[in-house]
C-alpha atoms as a PDB file:
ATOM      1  CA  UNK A   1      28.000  29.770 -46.749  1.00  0.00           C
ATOM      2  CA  UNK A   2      31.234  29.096 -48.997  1.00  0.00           C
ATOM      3  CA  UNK A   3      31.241  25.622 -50.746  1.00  0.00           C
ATOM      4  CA  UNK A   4      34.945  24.441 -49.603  1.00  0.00           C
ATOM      5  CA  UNK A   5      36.717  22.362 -52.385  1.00  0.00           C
ATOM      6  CA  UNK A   6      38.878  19.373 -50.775  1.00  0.00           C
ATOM      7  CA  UNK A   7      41.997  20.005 -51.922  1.00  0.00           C
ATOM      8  CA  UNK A   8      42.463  17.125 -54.365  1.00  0.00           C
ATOM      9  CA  UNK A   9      39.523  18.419 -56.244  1.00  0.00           C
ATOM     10  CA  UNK A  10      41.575  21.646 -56.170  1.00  0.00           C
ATOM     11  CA  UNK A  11      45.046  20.067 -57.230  1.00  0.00           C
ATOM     12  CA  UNK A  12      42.767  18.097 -60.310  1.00  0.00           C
ATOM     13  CA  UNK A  13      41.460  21.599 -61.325  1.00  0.00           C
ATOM     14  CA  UNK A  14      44.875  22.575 -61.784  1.00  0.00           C
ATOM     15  CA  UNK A  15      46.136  19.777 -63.313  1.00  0.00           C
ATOM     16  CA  UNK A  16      43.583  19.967 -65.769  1.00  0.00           C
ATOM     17  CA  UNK A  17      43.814  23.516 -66.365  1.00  0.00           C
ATOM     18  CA  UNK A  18      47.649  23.159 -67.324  1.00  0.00           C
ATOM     19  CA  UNK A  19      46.452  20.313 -69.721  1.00  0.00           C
ATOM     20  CA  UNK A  20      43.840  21.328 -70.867  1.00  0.00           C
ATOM     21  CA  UNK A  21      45.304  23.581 -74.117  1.00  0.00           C
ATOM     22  CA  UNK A  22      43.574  26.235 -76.142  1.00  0.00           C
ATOM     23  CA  UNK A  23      39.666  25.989 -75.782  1.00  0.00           C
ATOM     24  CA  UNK A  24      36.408  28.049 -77.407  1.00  0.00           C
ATOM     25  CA  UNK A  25      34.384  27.872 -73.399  1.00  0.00           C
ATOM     26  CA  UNK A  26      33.229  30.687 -72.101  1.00  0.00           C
ATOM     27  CA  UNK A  27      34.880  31.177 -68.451  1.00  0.00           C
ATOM     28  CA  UNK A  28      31.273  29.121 -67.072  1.00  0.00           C
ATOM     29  CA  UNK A  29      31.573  26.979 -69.824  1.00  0.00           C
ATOM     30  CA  UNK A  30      34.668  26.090 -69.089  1.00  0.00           C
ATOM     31  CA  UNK A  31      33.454  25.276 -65.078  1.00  0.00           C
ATOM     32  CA  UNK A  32      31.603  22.613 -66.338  1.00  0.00           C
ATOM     33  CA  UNK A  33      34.005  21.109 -69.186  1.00  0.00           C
ATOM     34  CA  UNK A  34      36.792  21.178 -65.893  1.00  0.00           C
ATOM     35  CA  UNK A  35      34.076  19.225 -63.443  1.00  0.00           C
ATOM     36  CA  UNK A  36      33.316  16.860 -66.555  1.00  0.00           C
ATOM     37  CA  UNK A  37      37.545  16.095 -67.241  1.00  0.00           C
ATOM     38  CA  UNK A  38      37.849  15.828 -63.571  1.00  0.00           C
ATOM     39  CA  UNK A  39      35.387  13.045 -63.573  1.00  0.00           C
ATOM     40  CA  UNK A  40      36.313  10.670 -66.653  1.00  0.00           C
ATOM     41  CA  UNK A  41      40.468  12.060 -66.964  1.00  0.00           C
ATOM     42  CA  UNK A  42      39.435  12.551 -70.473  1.00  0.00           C
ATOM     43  CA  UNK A  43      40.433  15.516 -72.711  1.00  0.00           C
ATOM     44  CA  UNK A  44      38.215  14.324 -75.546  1.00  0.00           C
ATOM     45  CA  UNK A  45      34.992  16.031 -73.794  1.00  0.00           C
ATOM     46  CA  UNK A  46      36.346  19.599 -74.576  1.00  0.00           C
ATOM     47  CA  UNK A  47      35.496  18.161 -78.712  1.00  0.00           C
ATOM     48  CA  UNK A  48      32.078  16.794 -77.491  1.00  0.00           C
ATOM     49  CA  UNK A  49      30.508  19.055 -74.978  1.00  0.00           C
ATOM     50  CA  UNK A  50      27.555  20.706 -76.945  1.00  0.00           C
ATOM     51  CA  UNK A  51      25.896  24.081 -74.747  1.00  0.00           C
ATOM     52  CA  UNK A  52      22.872  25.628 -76.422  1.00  0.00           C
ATOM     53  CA  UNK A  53      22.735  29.368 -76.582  1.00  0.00           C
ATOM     54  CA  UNK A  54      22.757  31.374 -73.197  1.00  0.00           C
ATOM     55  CA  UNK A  55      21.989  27.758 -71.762  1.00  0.00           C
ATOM     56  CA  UNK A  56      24.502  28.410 -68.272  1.00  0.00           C
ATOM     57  CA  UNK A  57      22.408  31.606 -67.423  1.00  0.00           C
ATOM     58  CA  UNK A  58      19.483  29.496 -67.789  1.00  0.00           C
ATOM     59  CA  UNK A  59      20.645  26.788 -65.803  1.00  0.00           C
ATOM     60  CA  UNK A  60      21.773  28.815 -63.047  1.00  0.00           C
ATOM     61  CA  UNK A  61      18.648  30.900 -62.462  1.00  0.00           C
ATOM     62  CA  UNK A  62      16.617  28.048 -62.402  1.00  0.00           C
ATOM     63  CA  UNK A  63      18.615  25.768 -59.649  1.00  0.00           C
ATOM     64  CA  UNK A  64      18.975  29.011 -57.566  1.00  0.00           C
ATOM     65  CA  UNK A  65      15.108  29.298 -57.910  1.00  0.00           C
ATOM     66  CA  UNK A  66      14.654  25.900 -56.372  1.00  0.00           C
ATOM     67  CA  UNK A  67      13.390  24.036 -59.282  1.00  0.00           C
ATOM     68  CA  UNK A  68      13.282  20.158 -59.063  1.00  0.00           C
ATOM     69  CA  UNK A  69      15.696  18.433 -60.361  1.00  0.00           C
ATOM     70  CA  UNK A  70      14.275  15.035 -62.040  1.00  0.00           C
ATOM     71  CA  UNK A  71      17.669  12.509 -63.263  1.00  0.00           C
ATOM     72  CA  UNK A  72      16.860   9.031 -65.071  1.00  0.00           C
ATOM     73  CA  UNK A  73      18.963   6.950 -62.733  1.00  0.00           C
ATOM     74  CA  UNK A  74      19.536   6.380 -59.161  1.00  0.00           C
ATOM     75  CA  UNK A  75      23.573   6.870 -59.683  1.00  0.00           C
ATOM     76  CA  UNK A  76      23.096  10.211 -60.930  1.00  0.00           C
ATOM     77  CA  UNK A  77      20.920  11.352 -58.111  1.00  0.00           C
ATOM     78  CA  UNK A  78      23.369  10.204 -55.449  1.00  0.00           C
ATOM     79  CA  UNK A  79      26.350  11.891 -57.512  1.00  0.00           C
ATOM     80  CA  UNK A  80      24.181  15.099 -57.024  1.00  0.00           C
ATOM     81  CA  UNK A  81      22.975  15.000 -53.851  1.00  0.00           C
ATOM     82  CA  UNK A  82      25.498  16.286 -51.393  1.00  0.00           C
ATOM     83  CA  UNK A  83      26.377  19.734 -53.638  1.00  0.00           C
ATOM     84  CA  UNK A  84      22.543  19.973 -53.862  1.00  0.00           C
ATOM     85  CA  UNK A  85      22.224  19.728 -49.982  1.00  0.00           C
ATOM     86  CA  UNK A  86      24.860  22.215 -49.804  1.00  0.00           C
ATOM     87  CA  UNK A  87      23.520  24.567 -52.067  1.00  0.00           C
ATOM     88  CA  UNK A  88      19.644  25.476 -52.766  1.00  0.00           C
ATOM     89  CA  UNK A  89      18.174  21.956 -51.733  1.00  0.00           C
ATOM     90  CA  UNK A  90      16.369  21.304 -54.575  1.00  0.00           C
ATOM     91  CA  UNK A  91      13.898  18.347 -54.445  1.00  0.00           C
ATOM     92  CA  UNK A  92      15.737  15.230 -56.846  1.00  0.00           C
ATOM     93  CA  UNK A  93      13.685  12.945 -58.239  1.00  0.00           C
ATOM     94  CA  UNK A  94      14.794   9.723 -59.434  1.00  0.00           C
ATOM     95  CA  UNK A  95      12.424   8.542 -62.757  1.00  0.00           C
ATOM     96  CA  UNK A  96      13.413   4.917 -62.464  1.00  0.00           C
ATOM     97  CA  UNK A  97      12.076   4.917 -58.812  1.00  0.00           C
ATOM     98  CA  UNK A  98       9.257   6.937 -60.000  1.00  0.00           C
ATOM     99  CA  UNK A  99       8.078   4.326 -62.924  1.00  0.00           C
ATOM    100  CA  UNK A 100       4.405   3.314 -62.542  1.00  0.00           C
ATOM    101  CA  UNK A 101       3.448  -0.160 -64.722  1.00  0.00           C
ATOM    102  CA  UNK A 102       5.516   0.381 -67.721  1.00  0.00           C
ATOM    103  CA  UNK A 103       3.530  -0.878 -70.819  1.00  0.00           C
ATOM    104  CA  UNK A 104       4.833  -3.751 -72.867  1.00  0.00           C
ATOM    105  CA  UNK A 105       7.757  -1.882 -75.064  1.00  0.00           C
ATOM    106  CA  UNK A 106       9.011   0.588 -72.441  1.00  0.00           C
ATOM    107  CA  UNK A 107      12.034   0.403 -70.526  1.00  0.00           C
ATOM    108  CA  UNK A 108      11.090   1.856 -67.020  1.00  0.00           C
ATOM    109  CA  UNK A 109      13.518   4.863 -66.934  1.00  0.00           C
ATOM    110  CA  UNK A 110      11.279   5.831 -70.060  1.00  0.00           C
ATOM    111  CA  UNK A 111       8.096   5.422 -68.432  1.00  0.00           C
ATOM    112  CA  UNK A 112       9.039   7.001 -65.793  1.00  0.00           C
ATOM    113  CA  UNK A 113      10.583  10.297 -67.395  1.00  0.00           C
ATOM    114  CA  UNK A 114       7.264  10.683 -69.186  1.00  0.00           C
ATOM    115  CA  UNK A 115       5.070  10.130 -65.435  1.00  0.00           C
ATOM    116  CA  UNK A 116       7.850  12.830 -63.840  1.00  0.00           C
ATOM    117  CA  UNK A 117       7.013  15.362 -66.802  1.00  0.00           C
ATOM    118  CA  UNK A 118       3.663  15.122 -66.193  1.00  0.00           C
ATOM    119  CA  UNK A 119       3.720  15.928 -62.758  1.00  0.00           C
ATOM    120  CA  UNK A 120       7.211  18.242 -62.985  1.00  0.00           C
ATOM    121  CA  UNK A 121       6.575  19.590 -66.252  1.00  0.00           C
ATOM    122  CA  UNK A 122       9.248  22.688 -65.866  1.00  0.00           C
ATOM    123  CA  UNK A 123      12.018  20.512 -63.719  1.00  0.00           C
ATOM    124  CA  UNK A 124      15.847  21.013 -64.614  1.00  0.00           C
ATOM    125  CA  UNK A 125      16.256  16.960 -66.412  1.00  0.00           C
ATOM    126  CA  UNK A 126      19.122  14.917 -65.848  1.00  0.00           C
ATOM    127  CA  UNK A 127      19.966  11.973 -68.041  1.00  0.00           C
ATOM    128  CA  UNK A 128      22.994  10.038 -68.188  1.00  0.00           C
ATOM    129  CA  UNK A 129      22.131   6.505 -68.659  1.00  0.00           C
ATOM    130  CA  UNK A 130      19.172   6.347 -70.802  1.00  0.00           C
ATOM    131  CA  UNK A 131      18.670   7.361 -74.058  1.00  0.00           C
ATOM    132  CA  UNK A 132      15.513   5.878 -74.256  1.00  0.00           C
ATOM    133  CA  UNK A 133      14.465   8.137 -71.955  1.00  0.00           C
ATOM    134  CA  UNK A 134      15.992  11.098 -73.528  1.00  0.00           C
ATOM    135  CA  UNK A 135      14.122  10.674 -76.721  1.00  0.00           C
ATOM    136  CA  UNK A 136      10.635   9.811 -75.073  1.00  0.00           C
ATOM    137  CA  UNK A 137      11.400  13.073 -73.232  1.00  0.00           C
ATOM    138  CA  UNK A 138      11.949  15.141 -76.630  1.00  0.00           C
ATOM    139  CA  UNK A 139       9.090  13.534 -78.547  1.00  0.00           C
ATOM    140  CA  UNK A 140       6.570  14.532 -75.438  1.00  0.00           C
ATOM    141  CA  UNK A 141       8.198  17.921 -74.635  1.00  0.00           C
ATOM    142  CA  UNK A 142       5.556  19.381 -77.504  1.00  0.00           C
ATOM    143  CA  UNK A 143       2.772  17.930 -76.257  1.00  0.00           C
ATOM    144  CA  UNK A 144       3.040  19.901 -72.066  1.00  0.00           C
ATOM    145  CA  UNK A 145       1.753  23.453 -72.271  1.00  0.00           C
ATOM    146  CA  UNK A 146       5.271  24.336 -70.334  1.00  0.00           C
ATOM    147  CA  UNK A 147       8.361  22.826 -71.493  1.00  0.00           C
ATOM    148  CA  UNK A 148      11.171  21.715 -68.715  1.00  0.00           C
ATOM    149  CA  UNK A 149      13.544  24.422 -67.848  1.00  0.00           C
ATOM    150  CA  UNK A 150      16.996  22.748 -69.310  1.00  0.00           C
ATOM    151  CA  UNK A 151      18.169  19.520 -70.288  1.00  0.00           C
ATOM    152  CA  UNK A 152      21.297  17.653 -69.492  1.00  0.00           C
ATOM    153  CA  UNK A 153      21.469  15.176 -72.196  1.00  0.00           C
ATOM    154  CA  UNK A 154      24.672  13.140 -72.006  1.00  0.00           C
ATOM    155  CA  UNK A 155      23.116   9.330 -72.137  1.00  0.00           C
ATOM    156  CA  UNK A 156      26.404   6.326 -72.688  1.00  0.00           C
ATOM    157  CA  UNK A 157      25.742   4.074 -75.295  1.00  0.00           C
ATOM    158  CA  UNK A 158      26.147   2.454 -78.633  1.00  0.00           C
ATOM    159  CA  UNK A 159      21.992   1.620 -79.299  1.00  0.00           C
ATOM    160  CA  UNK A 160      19.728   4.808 -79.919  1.00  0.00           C
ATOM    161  CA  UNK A 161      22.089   7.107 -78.226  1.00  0.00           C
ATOM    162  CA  UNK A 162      22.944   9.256 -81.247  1.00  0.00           C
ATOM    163  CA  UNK A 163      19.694   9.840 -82.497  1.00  0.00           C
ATOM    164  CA  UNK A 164      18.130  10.774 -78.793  1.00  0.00           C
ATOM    165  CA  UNK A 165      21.131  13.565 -78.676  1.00  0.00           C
ATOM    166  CA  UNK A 166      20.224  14.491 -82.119  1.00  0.00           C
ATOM    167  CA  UNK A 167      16.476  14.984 -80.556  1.00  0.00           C
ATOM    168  CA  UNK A 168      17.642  16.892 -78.121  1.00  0.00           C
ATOM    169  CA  UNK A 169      19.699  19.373 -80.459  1.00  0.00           C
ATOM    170  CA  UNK A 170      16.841  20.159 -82.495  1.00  0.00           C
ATOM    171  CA  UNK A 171      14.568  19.946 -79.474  1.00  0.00           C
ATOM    172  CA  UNK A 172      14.868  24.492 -78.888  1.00  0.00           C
ATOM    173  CA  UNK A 173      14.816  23.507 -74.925  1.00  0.00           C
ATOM    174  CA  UNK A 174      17.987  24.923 -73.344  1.00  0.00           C
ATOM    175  CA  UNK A 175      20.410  21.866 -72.733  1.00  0.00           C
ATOM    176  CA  UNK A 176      23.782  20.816 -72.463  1.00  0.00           C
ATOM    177  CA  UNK A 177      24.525  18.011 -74.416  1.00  0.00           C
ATOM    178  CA  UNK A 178      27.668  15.465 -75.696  1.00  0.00           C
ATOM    179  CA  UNK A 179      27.993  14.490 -79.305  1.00  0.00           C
ATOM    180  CA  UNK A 180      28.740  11.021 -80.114  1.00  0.00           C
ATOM    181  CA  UNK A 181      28.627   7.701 -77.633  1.00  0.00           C
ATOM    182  CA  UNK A 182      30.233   9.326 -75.000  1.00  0.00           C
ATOM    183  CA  UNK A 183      28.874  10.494 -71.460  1.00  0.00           C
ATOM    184  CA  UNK A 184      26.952   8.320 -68.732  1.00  0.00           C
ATOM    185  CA  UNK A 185      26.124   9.144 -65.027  1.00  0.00           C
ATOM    186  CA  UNK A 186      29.414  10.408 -64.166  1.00  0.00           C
ATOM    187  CA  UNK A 187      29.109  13.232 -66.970  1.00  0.00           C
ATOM    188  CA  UNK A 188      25.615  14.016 -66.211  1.00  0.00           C
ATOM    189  CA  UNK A 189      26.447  14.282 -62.371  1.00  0.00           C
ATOM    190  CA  UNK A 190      29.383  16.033 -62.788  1.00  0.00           C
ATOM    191  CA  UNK A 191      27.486  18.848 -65.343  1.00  0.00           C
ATOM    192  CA  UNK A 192      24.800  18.984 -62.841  1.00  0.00           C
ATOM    193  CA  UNK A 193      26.917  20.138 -59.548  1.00  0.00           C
ATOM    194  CA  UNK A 194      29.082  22.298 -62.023  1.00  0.00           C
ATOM    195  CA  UNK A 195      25.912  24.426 -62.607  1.00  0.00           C
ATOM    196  CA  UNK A 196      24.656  24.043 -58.763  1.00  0.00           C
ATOM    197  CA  UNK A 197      28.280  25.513 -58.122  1.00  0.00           C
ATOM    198  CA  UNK A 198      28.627  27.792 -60.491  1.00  0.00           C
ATOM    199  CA  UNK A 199      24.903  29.390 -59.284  1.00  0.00           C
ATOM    200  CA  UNK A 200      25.765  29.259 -55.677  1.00  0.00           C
ATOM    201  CA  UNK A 201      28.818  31.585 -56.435  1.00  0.00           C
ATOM    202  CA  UNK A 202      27.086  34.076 -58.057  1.00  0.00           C
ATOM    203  CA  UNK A 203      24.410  34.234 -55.145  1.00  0.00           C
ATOM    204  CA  UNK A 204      27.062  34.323 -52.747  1.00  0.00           C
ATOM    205  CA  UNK A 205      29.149  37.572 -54.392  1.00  0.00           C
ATOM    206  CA  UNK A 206      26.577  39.515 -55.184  1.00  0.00           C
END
């Protein structure tokens, strides 16, 4: 099956591609950057989308394997869902809906990242929201004997969202990140079906 772009998303593309000016991305690279401008109609993402090495090729091989896809907020979830229903199907877990009890202290997107990586330990993770989650996720990463398979790390903020991308870039767990305050469920969504798309091509031509 072909994913069929409407042809607004199609007209954006090419929008952005005239506008977008002289880039460093890779041709994939560059698939998500164009998914991420389309979403926010701002150029300042190609200066603060971070991609660790080989991290697309990653990315891709584990959404076409099925892996579960585990997102700190409901928004991000739903902005996923209908390119993962048209693509592999992954199972999408939501970690605020997930939360069990959070002690005193814990927000419960954090609580529930850390309850999702116990049972999902190797899941693709999605956060665009929370950077409280983010850096509970880095700090416990060392302590599961198999470390998640990427992580989208693009949390919106002014409070603790510097240092949890920070975490994240020293983490060594394949990622995709954004530097500064910028990002949120939009970003992370958009990043996420970029890769599911991007994955489903190269399935579908080979």
């Amino acid at each position: 099956m072909t994913l069929i772009l409407h042809p607004i998303l199609q007209q954006s593309f090419a929008t952005i591609d005239r506008e977008i000016g002289s880039h460093h991305f890779s041709v994939q690279q560059y698939a998500v950057l164009r998914r991420v401008i389309h979403s926010t109609a701002d150029f300042e993402f190609r200066e603060l989308l971070r991609f660790s090495p080989d991290v697309v090729a990653v990315a891709t091989a584990a959404l076409a394997a099925g892996t579960p896809i585990v997102t700190d907020v409901k928004m991000v979830s739903m902005g996923i869902q209908t390119v993962v229903q048209q693509t592999f199907q992954n199972p999408i877990v939501t970690a605020v809906d997930a939360c069990q009890s959070p002690p005193s202290g814990q927000t419960r997107t954090e609580t529930g990242m850390l309850q999702c990586l116990q049972v999902h330990p190797q899941a693709i993770y999605v956060i665009g929201n929370a950077p409280t989650a983010l850096s509970a996720l880095c700090r416990q990463i060392a302590h599961v004997p198999k470390p998640p398979s990427l992580i989208i790390g693009v949390p919106v903020g002014f409070i603790g969202v510097l240092e949890a991308k920070s975490a994240l870039a020293q983490s060594g767990i394949p990622h995709i990140r954004t530097e500064g305050r910028k990002g949120g469920s939009p970003v992370a969504a958009a990043i996420t079906n970029a890769l599911l798309t991007l994955a489903w091509q190269q399935r579908n031509t080979h």
